[in-house]
Protein backbone atom coordinates (compact mmCIF):
# COMPACT_ATOMS: atom_id res chain seq x y z
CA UNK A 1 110.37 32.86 198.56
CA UNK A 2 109.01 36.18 197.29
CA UNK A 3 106.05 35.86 200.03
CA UNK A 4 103.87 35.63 197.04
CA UNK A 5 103.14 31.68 197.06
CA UNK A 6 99.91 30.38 198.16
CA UNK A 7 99.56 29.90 201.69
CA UNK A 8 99.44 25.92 201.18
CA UNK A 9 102.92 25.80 200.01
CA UNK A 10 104.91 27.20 202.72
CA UNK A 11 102.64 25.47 205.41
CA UNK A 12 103.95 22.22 203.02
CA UNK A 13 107.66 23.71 202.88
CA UNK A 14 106.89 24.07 199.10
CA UNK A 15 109.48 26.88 198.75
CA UNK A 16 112.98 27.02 197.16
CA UNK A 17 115.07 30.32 196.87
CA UNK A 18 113.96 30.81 193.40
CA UNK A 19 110.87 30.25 191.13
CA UNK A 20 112.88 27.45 188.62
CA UNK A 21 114.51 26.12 191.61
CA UNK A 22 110.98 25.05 193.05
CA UNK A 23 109.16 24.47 189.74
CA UNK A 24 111.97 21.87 188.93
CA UNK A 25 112.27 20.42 192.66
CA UNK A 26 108.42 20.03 192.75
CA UNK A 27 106.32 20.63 189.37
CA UNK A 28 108.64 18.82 187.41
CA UNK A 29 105.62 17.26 185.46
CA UNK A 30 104.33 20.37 184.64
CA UNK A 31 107.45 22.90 184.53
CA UNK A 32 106.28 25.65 181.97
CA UNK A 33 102.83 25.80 183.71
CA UNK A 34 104.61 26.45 187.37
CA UNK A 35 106.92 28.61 185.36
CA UNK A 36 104.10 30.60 183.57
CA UNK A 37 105.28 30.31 180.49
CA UNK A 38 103.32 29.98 177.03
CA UNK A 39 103.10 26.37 175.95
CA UNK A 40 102.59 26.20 171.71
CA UNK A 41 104.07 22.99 171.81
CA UNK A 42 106.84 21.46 169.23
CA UNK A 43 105.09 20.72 166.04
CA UNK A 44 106.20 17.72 165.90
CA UNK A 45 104.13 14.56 165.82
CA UNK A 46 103.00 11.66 167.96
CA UNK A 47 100.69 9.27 167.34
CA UNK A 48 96.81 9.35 168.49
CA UNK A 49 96.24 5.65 169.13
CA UNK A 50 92.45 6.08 170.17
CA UNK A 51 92.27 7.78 166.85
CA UNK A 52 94.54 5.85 165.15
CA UNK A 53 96.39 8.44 163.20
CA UNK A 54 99.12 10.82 163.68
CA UNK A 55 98.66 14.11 165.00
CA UNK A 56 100.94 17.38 165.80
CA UNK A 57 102.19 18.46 169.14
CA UNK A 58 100.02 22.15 169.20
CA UNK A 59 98.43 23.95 171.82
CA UNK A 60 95.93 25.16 168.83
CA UNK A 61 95.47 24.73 165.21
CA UNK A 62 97.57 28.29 164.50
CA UNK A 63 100.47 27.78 167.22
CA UNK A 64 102.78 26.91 166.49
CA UNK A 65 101.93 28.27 162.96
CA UNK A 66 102.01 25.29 160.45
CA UNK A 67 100.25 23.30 162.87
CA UNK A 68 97.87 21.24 160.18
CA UNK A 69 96.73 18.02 161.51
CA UNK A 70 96.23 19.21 165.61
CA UNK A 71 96.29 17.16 167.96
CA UNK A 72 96.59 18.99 171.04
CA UNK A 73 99.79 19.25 173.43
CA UNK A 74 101.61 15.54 173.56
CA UNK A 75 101.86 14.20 176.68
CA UNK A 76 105.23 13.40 178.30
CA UNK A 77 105.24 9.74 177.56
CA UNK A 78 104.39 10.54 174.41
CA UNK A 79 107.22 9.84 171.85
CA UNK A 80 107.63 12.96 169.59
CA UNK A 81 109.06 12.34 165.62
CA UNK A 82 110.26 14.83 163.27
């Protein structure tokens, strides 16, 4: 409640005493976005199934670096493998 929050949320009672205390009560789903941090994403890999291949967890082809086969940030449900 630093008064900076967009009107809609406090008319909503979207506020918590801190900013991880609301991003976790409310933007679970999308913590490090509420919490403005930079995604890169793990490196790891998950599979593409409309592609039918396997792909890395990157937000681009050079982060994290070693990123060779990109394929964008996984998705939660996504299952992530070494």
């Amino acid at each position: 409640n630093d008064g900076l929050e967009p009107h809609w949320m406090t008319l909503n009672s979207y506020t918590e005493p801190t900013l991880d205390g609301c991003c976790v009560k409310y933007f679970k789903w999308n913590y490090n976005a509420c919490m403005n941090d930079t995604i890169v994403g793990s490196g790891d890999w998950y599979v593409n199934y409309e592609d039918k291949k396997c792909v890395q967890d990157c937000a681009s082809a050079t982060s994290p670096p070693g990123c060779t086969y990109f394929g964008g940030l996984a998705s939660p449900t996504e299952t992530l493998y070494k």
